[in-house]
C-alpha atoms as a PDB file:
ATOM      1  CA  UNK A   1     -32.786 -40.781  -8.346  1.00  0.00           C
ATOM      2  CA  UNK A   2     -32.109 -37.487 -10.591  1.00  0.00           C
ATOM      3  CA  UNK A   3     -31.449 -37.114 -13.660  1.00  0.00           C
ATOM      4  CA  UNK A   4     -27.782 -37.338 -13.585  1.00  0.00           C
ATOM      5  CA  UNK A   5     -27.607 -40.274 -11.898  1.00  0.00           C
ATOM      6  CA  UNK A   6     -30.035 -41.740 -14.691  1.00  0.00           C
ATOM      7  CA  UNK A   7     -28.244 -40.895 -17.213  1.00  0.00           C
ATOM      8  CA  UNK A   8     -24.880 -41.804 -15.578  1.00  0.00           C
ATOM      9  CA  UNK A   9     -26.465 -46.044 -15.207  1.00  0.00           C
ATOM     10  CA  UNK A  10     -27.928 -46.439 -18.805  1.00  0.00           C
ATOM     11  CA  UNK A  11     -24.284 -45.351 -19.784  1.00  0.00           C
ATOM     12  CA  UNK A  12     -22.940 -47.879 -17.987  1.00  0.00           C
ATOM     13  CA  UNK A  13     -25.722 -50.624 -19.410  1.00  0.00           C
ATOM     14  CA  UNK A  14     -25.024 -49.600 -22.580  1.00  0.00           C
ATOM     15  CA  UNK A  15     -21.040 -50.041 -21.710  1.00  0.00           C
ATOM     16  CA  UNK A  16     -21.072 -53.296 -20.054  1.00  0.00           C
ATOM     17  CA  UNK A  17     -24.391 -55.468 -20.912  1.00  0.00           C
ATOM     18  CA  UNK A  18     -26.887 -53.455 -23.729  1.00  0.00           C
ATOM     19  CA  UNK A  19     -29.302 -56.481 -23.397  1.00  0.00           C
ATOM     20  CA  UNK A  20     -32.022 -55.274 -20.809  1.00  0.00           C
ATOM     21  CA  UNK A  21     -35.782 -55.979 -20.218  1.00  0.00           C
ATOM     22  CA  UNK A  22     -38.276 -52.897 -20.017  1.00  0.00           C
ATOM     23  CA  UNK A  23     -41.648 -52.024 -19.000  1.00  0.00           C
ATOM     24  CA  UNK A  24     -42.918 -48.870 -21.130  1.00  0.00           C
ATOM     25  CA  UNK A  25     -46.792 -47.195 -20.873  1.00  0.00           C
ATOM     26  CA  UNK A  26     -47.367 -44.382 -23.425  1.00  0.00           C
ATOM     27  CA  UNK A  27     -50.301 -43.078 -24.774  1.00  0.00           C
ATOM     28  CA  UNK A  28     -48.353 -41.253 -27.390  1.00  0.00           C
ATOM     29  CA  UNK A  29     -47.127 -42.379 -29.444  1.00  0.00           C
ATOM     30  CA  UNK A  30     -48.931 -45.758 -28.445  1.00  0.00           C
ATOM     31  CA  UNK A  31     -46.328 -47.969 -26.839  1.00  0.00           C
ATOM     32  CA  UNK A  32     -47.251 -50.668 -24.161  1.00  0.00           C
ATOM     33  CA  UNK A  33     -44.507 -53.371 -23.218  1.00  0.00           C
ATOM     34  CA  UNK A  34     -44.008 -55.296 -20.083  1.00  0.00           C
ATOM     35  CA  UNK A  35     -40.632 -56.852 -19.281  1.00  0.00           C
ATOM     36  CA  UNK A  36     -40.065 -56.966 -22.861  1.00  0.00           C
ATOM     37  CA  UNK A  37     -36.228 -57.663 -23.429  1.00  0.00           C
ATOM     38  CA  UNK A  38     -34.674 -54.687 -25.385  1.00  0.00           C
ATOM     39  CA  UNK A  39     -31.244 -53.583 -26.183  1.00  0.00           C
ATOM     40  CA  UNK A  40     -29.904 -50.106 -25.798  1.00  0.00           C
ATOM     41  CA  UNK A  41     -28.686 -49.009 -29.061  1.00  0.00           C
ATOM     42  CA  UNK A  42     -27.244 -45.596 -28.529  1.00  0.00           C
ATOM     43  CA  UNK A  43     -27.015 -42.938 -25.758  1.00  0.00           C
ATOM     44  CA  UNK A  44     -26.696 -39.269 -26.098  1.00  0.00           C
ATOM     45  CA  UNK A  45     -26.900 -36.382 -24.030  1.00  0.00           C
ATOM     46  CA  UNK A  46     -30.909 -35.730 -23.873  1.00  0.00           C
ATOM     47  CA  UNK A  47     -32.400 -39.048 -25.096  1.00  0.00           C
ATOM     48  CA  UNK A  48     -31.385 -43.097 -25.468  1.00  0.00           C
ATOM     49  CA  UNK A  49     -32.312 -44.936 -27.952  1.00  0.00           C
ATOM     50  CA  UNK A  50     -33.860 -48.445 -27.686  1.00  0.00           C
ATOM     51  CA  UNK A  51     -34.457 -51.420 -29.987  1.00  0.00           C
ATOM     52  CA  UNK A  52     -36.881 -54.246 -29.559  1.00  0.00           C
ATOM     53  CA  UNK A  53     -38.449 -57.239 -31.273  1.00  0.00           C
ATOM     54  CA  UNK A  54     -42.106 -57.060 -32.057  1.00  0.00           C
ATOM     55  CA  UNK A  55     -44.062 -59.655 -34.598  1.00  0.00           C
ATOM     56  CA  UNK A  56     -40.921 -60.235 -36.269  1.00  0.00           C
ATOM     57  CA  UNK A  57     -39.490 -57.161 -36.760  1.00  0.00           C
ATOM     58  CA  UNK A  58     -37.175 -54.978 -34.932  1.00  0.00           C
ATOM     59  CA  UNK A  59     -38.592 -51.397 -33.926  1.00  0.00           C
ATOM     60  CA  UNK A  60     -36.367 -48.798 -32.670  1.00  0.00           C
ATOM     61  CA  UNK A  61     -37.047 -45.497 -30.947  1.00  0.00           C
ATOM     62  CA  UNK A  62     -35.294 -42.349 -28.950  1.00  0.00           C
ATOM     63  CA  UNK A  63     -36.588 -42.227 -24.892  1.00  0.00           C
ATOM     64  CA  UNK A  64     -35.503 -39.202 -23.038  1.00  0.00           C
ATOM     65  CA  UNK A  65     -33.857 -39.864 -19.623  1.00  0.00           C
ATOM     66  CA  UNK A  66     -37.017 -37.855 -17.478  1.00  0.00           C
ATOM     67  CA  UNK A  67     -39.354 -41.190 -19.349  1.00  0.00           C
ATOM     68  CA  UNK A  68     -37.263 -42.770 -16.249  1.00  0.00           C
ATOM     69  CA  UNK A  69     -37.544 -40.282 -13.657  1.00  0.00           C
ATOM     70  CA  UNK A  70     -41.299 -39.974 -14.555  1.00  0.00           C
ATOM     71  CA  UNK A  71     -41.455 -43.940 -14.369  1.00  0.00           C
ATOM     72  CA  UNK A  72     -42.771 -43.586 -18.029  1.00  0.00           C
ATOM     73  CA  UNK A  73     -40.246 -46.301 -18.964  1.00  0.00           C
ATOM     74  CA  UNK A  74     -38.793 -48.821 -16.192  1.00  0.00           C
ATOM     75  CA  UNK A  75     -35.763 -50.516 -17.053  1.00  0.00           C
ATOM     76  CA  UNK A  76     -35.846 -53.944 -14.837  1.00  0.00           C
ATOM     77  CA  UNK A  77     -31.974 -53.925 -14.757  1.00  0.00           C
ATOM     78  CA  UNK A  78     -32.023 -50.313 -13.095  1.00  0.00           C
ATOM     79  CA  UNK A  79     -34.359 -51.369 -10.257  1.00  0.00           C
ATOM     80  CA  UNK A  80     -32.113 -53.587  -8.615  1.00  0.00           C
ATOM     81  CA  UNK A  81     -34.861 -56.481  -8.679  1.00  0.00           C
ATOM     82  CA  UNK A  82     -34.470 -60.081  -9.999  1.00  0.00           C
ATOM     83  CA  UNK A  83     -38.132 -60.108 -11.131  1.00  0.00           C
ATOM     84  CA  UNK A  84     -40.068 -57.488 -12.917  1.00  0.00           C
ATOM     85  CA  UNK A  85     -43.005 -55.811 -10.973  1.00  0.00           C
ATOM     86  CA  UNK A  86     -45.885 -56.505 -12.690  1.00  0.00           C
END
């Protein structure tokens, strides 16, 4: 999948159904979730930005679209698969 084609499918998420579950592993900053249900907030031409729930509060940050490509972040809903690989 390139880049494009990345960018092209969160756009449509974002469109039709924002609500998505995610799998993210970076060291830095420090961010470790697995099929943790998110919701795209915003998408712009280098980065997306994504909200989720943590202990009761809501934490929001900007992923660029090569996080994908890189399988940095994994967006269940782009995979294709019914269950998240774990």
């Amino acid at each position: 999948m390139t880049l494009t084609e990345i960018k092209i499918k969160i756009q449509k998420l974002y469109n039709t159904n924002p609500e998505i579950h995610i799998n993210i592993h970076c060291n830095h900053p420090k961010m470790y979730y697995d099929n943790e249900p998110a919701i795209i907030r915003g998408v712009y031409p280098h980065i997306f930005q994504l909200e989720v729930k943590e202990d009761n509060q809501i934490k929001s940050f900007y992923m660029q679209y090569e996080d994908v490509l890189i399988k940095r972040v994994e967006i269940i809903e782009l995979t294709g698969s019914t269950q998240p690989s774990i």
